[in-house]
N, C-alpha and C. Protein backbone atom coordinates (compact mmCIF):
# COMPACT_ATOMS: atom_id res chain seq x y z
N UNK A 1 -48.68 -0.32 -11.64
CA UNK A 1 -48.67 0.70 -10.60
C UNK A 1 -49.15 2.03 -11.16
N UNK A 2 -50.11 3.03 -10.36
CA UNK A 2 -50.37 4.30 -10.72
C UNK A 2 -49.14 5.48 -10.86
N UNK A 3 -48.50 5.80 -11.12
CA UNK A 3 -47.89 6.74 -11.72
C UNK A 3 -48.50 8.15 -11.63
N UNK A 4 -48.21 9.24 -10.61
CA UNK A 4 -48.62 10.16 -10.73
C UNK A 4 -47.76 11.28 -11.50
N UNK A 5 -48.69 12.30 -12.08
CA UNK A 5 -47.33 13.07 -12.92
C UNK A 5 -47.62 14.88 -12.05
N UNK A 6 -46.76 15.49 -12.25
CA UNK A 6 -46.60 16.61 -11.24
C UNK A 6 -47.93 17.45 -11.57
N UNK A 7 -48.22 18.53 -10.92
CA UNK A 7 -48.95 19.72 -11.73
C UNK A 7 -48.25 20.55 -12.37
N UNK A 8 -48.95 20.81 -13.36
CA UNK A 8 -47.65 21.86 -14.49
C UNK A 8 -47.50 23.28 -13.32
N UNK A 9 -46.65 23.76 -13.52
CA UNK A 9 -46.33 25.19 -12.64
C UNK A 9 -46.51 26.21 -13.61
N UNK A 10 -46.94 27.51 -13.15
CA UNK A 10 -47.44 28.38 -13.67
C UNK A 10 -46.67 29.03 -14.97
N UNK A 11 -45.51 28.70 -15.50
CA UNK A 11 -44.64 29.44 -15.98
C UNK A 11 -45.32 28.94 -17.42
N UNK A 12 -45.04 30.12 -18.33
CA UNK A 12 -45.49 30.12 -20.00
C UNK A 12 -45.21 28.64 -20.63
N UNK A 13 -43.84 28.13 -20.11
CA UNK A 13 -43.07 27.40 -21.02
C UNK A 13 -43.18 26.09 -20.48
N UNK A 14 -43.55 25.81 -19.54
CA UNK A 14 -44.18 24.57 -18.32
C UNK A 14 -44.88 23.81 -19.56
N UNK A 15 -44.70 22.31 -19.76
CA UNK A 15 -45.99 21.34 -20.39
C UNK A 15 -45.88 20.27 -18.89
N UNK A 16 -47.01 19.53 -19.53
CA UNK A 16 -47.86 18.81 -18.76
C UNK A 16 -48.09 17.56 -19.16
N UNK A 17 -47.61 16.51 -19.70
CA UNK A 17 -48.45 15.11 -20.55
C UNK A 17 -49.58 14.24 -19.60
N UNK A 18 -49.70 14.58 -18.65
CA UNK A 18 -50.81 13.53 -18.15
C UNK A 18 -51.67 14.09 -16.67
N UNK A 19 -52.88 14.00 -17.06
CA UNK A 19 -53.64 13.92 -15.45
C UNK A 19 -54.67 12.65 -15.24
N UNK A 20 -54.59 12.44 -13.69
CA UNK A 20 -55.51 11.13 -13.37
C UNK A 20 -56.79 12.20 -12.93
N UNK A 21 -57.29 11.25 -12.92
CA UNK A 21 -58.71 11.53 -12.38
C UNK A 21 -58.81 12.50 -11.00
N UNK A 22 -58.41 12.08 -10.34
CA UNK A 22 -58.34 13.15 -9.59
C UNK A 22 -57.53 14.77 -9.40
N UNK A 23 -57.08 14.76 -10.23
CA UNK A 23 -56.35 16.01 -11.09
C UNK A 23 -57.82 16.86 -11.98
N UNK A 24 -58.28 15.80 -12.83
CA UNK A 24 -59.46 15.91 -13.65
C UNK A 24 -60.17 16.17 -12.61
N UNK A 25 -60.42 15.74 -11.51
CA UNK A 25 -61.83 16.33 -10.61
C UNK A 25 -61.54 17.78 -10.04
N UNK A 26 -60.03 18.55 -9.84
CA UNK A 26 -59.78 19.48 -9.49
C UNK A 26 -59.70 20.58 -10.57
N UNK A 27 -59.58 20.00 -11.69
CA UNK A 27 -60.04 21.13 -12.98
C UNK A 27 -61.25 21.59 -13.03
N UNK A 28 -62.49 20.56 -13.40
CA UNK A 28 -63.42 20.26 -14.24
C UNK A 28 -64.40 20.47 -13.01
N UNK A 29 -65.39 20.93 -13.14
CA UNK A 29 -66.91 20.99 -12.55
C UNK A 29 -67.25 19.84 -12.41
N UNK A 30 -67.89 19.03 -13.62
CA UNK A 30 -68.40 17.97 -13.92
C UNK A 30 -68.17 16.68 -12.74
N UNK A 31 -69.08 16.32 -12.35
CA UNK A 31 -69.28 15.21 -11.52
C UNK A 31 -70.01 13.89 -11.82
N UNK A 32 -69.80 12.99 -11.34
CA UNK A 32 -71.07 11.41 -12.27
C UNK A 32 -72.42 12.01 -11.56
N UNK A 33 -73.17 11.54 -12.92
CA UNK A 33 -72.84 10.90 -14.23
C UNK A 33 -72.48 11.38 -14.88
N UNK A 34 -72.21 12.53 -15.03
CA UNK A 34 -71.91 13.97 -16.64
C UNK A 34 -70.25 13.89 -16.30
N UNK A 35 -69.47 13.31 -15.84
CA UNK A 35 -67.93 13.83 -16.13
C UNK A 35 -67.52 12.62 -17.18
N UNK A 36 -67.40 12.79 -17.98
CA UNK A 36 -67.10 11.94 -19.14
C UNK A 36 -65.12 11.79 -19.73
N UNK A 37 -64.44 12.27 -18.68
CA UNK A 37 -62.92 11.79 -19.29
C UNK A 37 -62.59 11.32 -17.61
N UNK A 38 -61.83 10.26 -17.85
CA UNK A 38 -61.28 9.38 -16.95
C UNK A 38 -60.13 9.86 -16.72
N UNK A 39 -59.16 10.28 -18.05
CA UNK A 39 -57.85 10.49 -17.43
C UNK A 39 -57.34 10.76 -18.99
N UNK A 40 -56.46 11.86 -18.37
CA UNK A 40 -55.62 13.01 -19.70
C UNK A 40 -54.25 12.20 -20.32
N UNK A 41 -53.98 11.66 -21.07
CA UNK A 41 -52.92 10.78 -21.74
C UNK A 41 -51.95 12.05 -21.74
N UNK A 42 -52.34 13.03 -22.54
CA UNK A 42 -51.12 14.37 -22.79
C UNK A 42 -51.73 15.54 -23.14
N UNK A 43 -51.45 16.87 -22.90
CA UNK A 43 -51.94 17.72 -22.89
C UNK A 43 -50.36 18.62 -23.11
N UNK A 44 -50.58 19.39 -23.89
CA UNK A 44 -49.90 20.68 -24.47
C UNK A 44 -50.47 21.89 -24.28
N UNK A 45 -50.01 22.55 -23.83
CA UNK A 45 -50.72 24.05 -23.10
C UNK A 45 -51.26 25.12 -24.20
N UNK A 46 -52.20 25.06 -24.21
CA UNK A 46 -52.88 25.78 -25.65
C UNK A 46 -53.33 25.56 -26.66
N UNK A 47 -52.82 24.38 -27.00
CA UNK A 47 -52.57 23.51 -28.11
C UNK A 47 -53.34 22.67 -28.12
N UNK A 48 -53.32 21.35 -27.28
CA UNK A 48 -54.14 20.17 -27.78
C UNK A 48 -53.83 19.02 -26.29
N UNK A 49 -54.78 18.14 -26.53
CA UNK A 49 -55.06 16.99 -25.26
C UNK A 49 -55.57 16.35 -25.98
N UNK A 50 -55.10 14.73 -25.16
CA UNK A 50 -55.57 13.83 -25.74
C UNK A 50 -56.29 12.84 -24.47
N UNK A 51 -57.00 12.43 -24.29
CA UNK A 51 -57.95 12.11 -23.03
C UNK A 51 -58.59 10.64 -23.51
N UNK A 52 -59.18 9.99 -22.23
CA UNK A 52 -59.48 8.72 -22.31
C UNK A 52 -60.93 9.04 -21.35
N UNK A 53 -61.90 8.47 -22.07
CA UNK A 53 -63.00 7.60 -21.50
C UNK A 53 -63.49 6.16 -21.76
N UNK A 54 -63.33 5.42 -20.52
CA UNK A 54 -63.61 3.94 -20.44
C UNK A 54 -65.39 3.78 -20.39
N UNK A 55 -65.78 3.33 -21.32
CA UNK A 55 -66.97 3.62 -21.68
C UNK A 55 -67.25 2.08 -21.15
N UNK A 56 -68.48 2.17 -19.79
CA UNK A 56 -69.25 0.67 -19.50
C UNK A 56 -70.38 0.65 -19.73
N UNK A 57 -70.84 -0.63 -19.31
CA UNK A 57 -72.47 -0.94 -19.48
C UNK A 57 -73.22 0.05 -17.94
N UNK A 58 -72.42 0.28 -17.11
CA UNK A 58 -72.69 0.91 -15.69
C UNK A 58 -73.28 2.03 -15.92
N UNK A 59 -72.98 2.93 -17.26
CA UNK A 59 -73.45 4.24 -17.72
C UNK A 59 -75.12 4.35 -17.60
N UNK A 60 -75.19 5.29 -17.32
CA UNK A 60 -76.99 5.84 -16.75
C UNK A 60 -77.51 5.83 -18.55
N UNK A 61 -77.00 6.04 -19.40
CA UNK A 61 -77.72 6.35 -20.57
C UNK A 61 -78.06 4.90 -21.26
N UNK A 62 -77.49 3.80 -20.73
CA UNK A 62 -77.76 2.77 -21.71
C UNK A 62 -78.73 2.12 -21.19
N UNK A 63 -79.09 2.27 -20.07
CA UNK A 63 -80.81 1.88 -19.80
C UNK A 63 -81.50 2.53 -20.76
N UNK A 64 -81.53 3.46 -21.58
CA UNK A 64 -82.61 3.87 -22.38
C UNK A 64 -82.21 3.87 -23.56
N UNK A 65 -80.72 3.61 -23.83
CA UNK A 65 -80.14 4.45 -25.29
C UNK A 65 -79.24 2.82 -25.64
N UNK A 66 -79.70 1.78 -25.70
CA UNK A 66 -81.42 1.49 -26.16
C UNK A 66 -81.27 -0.06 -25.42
N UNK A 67 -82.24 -0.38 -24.92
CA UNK A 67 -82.45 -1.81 -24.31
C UNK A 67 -82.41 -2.80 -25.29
N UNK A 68 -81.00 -3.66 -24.75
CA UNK A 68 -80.91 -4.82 -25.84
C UNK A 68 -79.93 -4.10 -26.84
N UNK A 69 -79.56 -2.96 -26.82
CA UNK A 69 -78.62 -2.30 -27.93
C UNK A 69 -77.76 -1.24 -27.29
N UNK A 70 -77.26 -1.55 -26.48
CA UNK A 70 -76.57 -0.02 -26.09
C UNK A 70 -75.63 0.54 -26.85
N UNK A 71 -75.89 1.66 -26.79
CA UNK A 71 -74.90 2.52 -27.85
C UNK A 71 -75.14 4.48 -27.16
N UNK A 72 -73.73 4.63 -27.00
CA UNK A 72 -73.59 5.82 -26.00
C UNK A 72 -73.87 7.21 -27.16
N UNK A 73 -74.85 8.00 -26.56
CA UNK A 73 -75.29 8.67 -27.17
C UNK A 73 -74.18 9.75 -27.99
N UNK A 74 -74.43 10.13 -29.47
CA UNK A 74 -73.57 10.83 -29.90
C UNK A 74 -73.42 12.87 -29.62
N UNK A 75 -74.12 13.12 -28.71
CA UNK A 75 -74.16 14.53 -28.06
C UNK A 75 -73.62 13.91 -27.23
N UNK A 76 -73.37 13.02 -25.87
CA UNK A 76 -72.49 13.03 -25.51
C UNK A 76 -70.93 12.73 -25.68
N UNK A 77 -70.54 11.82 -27.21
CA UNK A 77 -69.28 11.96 -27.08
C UNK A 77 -68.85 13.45 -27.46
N UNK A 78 -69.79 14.44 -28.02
CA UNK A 78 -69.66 15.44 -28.15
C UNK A 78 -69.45 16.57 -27.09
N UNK A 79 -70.11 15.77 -25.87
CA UNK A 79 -69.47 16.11 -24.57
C UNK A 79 -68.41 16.51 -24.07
N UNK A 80 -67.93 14.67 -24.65
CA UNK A 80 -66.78 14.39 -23.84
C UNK A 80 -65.60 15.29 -24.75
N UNK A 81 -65.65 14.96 -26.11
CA UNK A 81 -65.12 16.33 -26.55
C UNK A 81 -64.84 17.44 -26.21
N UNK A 82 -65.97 18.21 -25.77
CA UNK A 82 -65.96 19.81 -24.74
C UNK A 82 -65.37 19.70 -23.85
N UNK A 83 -65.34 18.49 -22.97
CA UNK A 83 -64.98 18.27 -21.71
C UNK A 83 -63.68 18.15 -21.73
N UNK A 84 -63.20 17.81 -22.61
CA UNK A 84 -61.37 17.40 -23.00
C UNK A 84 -61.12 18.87 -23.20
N UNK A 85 -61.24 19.34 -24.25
CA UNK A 85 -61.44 20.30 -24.24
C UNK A 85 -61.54 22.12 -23.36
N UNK A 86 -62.46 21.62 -22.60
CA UNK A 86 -62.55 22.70 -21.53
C UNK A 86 -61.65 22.27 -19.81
N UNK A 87 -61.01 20.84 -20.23
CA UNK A 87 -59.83 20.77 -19.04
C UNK A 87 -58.49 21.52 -19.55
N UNK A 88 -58.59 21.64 -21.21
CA UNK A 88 -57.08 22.27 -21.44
C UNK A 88 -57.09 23.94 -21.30
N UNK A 89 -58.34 24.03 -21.79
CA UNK A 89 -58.72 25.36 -21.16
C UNK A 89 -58.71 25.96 -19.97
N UNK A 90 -59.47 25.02 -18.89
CA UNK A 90 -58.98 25.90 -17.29
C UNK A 90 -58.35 25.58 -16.90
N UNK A 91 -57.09 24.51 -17.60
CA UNK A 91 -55.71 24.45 -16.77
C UNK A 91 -54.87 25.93 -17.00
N UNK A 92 -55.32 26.53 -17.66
CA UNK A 92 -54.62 28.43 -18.30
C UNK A 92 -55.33 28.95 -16.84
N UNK A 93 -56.36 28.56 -16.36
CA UNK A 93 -57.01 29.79 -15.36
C UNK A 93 -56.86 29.80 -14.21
N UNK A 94 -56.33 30.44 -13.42
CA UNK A 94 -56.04 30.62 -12.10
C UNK A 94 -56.88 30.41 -10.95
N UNK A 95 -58.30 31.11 -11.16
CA UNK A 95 -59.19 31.37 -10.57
C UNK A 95 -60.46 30.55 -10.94
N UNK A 96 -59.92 29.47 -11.24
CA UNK A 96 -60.95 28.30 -12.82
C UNK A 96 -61.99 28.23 -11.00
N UNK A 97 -62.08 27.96 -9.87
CA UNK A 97 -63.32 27.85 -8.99
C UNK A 97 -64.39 28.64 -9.35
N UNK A 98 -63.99 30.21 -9.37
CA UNK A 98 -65.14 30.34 -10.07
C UNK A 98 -65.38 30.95 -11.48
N UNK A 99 -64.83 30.12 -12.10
CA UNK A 99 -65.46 29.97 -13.31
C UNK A 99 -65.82 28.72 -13.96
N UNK A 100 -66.76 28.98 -14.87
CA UNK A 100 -67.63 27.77 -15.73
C UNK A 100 -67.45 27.49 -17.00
N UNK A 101 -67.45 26.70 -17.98
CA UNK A 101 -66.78 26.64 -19.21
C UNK A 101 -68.52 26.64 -20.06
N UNK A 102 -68.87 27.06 -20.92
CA UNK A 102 -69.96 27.16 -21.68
C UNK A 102 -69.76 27.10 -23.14
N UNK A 103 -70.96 26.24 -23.67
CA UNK A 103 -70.70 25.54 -24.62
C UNK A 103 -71.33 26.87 -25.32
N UNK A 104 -70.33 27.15 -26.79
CA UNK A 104 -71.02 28.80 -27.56
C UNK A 104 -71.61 28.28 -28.81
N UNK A 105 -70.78 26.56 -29.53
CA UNK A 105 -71.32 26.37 -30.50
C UNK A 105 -70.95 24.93 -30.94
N UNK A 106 -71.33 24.56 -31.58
CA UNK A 106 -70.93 23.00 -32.04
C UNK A 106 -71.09 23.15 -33.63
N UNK A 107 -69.95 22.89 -34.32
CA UNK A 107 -70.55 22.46 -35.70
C UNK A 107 -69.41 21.37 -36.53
N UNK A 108 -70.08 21.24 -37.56
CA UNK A 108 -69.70 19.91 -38.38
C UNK A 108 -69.69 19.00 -37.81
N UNK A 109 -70.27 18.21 -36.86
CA UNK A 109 -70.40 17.28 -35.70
C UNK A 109 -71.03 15.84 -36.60
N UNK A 110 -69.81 14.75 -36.78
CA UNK A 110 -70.41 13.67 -37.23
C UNK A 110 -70.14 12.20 -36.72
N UNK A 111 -70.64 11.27 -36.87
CA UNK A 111 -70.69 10.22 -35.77
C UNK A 111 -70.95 9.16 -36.89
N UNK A 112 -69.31 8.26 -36.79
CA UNK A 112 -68.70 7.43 -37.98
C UNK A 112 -69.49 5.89 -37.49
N UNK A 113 -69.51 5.78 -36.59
CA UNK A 113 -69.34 4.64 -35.80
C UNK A 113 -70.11 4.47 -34.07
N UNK A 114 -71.05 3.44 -33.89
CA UNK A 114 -71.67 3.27 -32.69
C UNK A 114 -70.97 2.93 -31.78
N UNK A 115 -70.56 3.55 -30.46
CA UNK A 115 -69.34 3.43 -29.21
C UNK A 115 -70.28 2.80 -28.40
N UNK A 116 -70.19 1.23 -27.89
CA UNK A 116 -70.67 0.46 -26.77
C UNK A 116 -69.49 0.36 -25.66
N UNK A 117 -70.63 -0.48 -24.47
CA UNK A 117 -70.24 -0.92 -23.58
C UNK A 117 -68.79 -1.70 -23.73
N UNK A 118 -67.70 -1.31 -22.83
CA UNK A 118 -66.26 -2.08 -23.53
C UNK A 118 -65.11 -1.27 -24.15
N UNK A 119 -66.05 -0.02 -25.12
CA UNK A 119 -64.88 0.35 -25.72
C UNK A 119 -64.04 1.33 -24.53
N UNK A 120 -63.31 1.91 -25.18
CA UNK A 120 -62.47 3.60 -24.91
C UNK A 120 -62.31 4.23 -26.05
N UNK A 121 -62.93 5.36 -25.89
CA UNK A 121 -62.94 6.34 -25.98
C UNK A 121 -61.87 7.21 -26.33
N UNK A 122 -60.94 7.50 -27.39
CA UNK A 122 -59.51 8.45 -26.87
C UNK A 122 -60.20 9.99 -27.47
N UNK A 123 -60.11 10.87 -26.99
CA UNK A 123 -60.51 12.10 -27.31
C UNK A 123 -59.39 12.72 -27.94
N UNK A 124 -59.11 13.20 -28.95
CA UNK A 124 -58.05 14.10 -29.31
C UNK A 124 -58.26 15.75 -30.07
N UNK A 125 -58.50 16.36 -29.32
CA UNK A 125 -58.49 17.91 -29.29
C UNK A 125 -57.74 18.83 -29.59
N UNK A 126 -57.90 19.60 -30.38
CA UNK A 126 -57.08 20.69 -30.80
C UNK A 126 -57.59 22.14 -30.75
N UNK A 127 -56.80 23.44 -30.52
CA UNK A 127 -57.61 24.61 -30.04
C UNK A 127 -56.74 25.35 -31.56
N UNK A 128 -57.79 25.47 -32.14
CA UNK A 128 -57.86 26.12 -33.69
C UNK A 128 -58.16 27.70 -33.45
N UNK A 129 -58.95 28.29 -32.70
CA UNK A 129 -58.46 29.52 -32.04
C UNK A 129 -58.49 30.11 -30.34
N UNK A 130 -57.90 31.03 -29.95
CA UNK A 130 -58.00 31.02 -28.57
C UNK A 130 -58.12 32.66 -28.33
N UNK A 131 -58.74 33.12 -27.52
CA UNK A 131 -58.89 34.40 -27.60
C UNK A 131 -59.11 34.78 -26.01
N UNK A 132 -58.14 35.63 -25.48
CA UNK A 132 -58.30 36.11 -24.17
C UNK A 132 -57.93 37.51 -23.57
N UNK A 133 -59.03 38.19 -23.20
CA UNK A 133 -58.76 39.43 -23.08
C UNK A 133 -59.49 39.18 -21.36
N UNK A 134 -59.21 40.65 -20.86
CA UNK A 134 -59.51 41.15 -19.49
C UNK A 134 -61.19 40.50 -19.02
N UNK A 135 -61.49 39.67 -18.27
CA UNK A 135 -62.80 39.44 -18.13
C UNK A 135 -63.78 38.24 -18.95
N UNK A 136 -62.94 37.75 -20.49
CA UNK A 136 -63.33 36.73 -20.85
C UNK A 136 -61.87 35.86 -21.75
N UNK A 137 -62.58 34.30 -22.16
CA UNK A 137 -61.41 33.49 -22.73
C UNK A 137 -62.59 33.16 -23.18
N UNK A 138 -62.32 32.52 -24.59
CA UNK A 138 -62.85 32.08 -25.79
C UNK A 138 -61.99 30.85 -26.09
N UNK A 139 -62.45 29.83 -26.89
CA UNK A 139 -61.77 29.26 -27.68
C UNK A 139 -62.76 28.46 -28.40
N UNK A 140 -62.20 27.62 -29.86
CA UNK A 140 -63.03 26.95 -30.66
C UNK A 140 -61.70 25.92 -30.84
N UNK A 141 -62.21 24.72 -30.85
CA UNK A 141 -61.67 23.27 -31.27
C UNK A 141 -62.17 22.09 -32.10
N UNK A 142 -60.94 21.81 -32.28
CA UNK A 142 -61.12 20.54 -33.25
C UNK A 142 -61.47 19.00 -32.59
N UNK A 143 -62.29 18.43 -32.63
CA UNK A 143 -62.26 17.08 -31.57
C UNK A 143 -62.46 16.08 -32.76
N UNK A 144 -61.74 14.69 -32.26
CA UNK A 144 -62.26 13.53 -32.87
C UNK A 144 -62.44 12.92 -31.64
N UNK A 145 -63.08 11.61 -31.62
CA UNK A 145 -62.93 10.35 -31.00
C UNK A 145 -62.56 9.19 -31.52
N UNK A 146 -61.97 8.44 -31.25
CA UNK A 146 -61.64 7.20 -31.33
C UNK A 146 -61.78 5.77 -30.79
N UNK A 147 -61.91 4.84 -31.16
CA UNK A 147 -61.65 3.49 -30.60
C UNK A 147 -60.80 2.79 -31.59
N UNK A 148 -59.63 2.72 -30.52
CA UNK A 148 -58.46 2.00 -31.27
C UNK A 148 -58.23 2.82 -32.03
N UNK A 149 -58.02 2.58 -33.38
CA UNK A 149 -57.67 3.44 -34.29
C UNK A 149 -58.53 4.08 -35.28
N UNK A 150 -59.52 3.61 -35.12
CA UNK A 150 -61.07 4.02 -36.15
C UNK A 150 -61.59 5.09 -35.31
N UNK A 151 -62.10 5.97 -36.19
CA UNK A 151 -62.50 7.49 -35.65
C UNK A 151 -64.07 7.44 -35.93
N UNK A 152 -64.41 7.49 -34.82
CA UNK A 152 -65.86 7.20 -34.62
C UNK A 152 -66.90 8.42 -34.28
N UNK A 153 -65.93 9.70 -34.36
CA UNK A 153 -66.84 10.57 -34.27
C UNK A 153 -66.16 11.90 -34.16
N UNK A 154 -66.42 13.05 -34.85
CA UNK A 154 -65.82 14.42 -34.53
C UNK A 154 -66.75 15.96 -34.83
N UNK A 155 -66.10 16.75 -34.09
CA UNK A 155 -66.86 18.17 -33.89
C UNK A 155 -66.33 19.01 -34.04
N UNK A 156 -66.71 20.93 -34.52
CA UNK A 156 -66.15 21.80 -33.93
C UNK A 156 -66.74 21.89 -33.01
N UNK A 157 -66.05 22.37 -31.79
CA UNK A 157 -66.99 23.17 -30.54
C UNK A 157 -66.34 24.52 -29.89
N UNK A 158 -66.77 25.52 -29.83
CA UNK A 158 -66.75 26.57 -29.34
C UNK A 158 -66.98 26.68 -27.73
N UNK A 159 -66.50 27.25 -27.03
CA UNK A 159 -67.06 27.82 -25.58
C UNK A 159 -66.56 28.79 -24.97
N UNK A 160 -66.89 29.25 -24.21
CA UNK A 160 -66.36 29.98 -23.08
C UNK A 160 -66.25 30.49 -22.64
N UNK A 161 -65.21 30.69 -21.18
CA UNK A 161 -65.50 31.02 -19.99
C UNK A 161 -65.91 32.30 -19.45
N UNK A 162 -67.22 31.61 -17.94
CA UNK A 162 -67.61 32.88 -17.91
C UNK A 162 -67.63 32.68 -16.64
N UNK A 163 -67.88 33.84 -15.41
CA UNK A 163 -68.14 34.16 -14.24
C UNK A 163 -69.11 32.87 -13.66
N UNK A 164 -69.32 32.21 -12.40
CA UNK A 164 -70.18 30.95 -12.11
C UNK A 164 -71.20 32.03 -11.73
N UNK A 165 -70.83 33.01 -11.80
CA UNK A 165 -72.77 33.32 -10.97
C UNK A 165 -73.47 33.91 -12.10
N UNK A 166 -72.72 34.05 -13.56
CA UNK A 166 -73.31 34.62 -14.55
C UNK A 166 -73.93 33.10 -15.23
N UNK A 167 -73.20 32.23 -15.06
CA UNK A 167 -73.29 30.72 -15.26
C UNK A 167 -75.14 30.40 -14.61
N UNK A 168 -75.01 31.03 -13.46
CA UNK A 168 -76.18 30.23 -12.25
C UNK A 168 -77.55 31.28 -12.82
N UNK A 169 -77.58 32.58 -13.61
CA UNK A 169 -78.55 33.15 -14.51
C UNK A 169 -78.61 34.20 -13.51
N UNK A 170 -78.04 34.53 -13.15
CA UNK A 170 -77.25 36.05 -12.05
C UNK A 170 -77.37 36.93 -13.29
N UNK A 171 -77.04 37.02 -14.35
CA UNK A 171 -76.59 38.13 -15.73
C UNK A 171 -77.36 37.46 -17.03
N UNK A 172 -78.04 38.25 -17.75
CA UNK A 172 -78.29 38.25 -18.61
C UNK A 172 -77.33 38.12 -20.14
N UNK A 173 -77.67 37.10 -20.56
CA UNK A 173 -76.43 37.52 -21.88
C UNK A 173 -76.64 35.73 -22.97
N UNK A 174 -76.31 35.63 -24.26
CA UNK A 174 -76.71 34.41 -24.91
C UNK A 174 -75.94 33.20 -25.31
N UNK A 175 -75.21 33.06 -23.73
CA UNK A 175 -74.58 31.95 -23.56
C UNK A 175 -75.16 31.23 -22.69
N UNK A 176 -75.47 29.63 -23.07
CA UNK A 176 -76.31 28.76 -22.87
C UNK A 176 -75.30 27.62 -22.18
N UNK A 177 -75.94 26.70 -21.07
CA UNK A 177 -74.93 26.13 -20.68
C UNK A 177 -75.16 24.87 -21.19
N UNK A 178 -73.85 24.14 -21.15
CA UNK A 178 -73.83 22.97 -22.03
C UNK A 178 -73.30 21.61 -20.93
């Protein structure tokens, strides 16, 4: 049976361990084919999430990435990373409609292991710094991925949030969207 779990309520001290997908569609921008987490296992407010993508052969990228070999491209589990990522982030934002999460940087990004059709995906994220003042939020994280227990791939990634119409190239400035 599905099991729904509440929405966290606004208060400092409120946690959260789980969102379904449709929780995830009320955070996150991202729509198919680009929404890459299925559903939030646990999430700690500030801190860290741990997220699931059920990775199929149905995926738009394995027609090309590679016929006769599929194997899900490693910028996108780097994605799905951000994407874990930038749900723990605009669950803090009130006004997350209009705003957009932007990718500021990626580094040490390495890829242990080829993720096919079949596996999952567990994303586990950590926010190593967070920075929020009047008008912007920052943060930089720690991501791995997993299948099963073998870690098949991890990143730093940086982003963040900005105005959607500064997002849509309304404002000038050298944040790039990701």
């Amino acid at each position: 049976m599905n099991q729904r779990t509440p929405v966290p309520d606004p208060s400092p001290d409120s946690t959260k361990t789980g969102l379904d997908i449709h929780e995830i569609l009320r955070i996150l921008p991202h729509r198919y084919p680009f929404l890459l987490i299925d559903r939030v296992l646990d999430l700690e407010r500030k801190k860290r999430i741990v997220a699931i993508k059920n990775v199929t052969i149905n995926e738009p990228f394995f027609m090309g990435h590679f016929p006769g070999l599929p194997i899900m491209p490693g910028v996108l589990i780097v994605e799905a990373i951000a994407q874990a990522g930038g749900a723990l982030l605009l669950t803090e934002v009130e006004d997350r409609s209009n705003k957009v999460m932007m990718f500021t940087g990626i580094e040490r990004a390495k890829f242990r292991r080829p993720v096919s059709p079949g596996d999952q995906l567990r994303l586990e994220v950590e926010v190593t710094g967070w920075r929020s003042v009047p008008g912007m939020t920052a943060a930089k994280m720690q991501g791995y991925a997993y299948v099963g227990e073998q870690r098949v791939a991890e990143a730093i990634v940086s982003c963040q949030l900005v105005d959607s119409a500064r997002g849509r190239g309304s404002g000038s400035g050298d944040v790039n969207a990701g």
